[in-house]
N, C-alpha and C. Protein backbone atom coordinates (compact mmCIF):
# COMPACT_ATOMS: atom_id res chain seq x y z
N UNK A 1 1.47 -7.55 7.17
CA UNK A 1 0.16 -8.14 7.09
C UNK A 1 0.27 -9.60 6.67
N UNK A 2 1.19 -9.74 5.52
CA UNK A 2 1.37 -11.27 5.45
C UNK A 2 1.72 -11.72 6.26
N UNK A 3 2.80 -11.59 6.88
CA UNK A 3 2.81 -12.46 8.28
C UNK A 3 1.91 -12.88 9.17
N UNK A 4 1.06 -12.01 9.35
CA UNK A 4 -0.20 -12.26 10.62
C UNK A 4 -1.30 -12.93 9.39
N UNK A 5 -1.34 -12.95 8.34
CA UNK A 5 -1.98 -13.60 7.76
C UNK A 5 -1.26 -15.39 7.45
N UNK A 6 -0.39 -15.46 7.48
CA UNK A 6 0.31 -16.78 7.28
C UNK A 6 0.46 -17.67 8.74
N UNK A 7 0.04 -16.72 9.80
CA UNK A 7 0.11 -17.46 11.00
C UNK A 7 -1.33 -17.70 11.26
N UNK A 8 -2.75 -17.65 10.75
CA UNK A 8 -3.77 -18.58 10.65
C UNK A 8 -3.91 -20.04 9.97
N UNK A 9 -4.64 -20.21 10.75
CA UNK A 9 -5.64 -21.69 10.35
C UNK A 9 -6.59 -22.24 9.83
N UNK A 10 -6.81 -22.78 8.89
CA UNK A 10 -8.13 -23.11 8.36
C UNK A 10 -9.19 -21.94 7.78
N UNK A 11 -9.99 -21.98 8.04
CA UNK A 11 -11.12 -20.78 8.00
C UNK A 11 -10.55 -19.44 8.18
N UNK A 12 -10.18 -19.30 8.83
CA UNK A 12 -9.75 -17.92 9.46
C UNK A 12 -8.38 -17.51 8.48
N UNK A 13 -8.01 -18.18 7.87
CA UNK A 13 -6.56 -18.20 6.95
C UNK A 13 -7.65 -17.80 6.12
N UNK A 14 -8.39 -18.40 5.37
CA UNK A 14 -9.36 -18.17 4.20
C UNK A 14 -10.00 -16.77 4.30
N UNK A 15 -10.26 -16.48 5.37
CA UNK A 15 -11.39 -15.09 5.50
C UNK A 15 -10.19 -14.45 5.44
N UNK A 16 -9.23 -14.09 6.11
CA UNK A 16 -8.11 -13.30 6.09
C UNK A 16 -7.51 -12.71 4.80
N UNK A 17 -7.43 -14.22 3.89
CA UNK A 17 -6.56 -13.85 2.55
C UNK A 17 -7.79 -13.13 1.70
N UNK A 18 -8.99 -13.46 1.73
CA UNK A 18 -10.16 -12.78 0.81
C UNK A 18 -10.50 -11.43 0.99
N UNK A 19 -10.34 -11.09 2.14
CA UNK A 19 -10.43 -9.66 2.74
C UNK A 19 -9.27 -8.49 2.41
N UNK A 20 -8.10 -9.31 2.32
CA UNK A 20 -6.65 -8.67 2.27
C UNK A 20 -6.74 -8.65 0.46
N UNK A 21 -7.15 -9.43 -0.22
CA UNK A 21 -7.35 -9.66 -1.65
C UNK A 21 -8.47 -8.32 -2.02
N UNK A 22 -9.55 -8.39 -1.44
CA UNK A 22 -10.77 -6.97 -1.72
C UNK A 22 -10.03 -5.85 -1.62
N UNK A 23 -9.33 -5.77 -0.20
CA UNK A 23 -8.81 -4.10 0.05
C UNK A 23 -7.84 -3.84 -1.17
N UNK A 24 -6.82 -4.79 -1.45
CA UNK A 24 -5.78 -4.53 -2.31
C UNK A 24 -6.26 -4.19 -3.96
N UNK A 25 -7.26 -5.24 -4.33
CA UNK A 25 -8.09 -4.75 -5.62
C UNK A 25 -8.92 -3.31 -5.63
N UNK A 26 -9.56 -2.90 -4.56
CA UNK A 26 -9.93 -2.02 -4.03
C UNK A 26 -9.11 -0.53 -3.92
N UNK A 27 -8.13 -1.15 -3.79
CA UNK A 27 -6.89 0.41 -3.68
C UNK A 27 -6.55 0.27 -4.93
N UNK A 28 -6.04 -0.72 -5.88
CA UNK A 28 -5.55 -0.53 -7.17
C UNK A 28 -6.67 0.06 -7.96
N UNK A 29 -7.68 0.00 -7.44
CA UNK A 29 -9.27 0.36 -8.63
C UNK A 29 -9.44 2.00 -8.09
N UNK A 30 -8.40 2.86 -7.21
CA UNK A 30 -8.75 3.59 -6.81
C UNK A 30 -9.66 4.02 -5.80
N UNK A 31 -10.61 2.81 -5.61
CA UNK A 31 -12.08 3.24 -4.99
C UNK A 31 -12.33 3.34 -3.49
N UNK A 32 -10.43 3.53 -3.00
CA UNK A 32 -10.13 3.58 -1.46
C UNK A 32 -9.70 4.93 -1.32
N UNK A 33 -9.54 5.67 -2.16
CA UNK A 33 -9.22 7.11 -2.38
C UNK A 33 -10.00 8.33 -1.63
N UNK A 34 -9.00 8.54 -0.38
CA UNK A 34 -10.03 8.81 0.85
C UNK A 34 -10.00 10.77 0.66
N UNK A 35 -8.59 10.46 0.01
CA UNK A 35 -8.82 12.34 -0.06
C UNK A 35 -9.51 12.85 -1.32
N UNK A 36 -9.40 12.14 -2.12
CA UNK A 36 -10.09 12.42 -3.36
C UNK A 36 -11.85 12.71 -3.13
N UNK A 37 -11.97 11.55 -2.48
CA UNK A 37 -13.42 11.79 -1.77
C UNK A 37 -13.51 12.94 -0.76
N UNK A 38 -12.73 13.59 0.49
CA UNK A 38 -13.18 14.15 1.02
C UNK A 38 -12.82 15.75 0.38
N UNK A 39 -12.04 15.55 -0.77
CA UNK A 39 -12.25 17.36 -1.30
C UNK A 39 -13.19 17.22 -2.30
N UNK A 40 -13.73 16.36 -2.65
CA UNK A 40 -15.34 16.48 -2.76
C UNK A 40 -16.78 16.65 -2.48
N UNK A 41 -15.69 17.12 -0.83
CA UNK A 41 -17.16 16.77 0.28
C UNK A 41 -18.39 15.55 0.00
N UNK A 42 -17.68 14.44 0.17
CA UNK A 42 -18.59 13.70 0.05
C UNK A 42 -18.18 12.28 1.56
N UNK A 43 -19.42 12.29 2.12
CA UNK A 43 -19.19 11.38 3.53
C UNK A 43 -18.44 10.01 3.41
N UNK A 44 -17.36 9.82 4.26
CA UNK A 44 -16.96 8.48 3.84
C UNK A 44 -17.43 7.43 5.14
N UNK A 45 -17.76 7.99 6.16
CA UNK A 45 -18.50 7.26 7.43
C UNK A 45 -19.53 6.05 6.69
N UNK A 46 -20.10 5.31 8.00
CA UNK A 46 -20.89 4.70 7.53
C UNK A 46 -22.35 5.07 8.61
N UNK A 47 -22.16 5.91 9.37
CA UNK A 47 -23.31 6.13 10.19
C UNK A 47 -24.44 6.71 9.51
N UNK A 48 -24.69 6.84 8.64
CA UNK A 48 -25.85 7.40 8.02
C UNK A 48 -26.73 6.19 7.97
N UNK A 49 -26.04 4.91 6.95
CA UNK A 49 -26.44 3.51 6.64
C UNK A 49 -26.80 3.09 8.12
N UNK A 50 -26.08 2.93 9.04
CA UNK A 50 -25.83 2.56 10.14
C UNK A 50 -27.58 2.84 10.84
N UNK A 51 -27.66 4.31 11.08
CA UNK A 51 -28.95 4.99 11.37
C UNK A 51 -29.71 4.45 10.64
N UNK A 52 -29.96 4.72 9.23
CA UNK A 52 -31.04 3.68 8.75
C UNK A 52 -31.80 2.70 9.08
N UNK A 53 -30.61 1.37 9.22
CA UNK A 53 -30.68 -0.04 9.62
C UNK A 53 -30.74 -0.05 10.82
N UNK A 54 -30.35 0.60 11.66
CA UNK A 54 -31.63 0.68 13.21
C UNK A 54 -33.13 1.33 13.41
N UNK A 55 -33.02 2.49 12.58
CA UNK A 55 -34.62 2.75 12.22
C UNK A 55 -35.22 1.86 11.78
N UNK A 56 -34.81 1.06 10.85
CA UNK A 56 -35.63 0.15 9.93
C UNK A 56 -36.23 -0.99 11.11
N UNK A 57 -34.81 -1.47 11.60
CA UNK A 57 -34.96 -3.02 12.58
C UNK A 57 -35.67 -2.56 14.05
N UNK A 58 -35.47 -1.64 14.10
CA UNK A 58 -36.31 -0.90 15.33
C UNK A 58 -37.34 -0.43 15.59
């Protein structure tokens, strides 16, 4: 990932490293913990939100 992140430019170098910075804080905080969530039965999709926000804008 660093690599394809070190071969941007400008802006796109910036959005890249901030995004790669969230997921990684994100997995150390646990809160990417996909099985933990699903033997909780709890949805990790986003189509519910998704449905919403076209009902709403629609």
């Amino acid at each position: 990932m660093d690599e394809f992140i070190a071969s941007a430019v400008g802006e796109h170098y910036k959005t890249l490293v901030k995004q790669r910075n969230y997921l990684l804080r994100a997995y150390r905080e646990e809160r990417l913990n996909y099985a933990k969530v699903l033997a909780s039965k709890l949805p990790i999709g986003s189509g519910a939100i998704e449905s919403l926000i076209h009902q709403i804008v629609n």
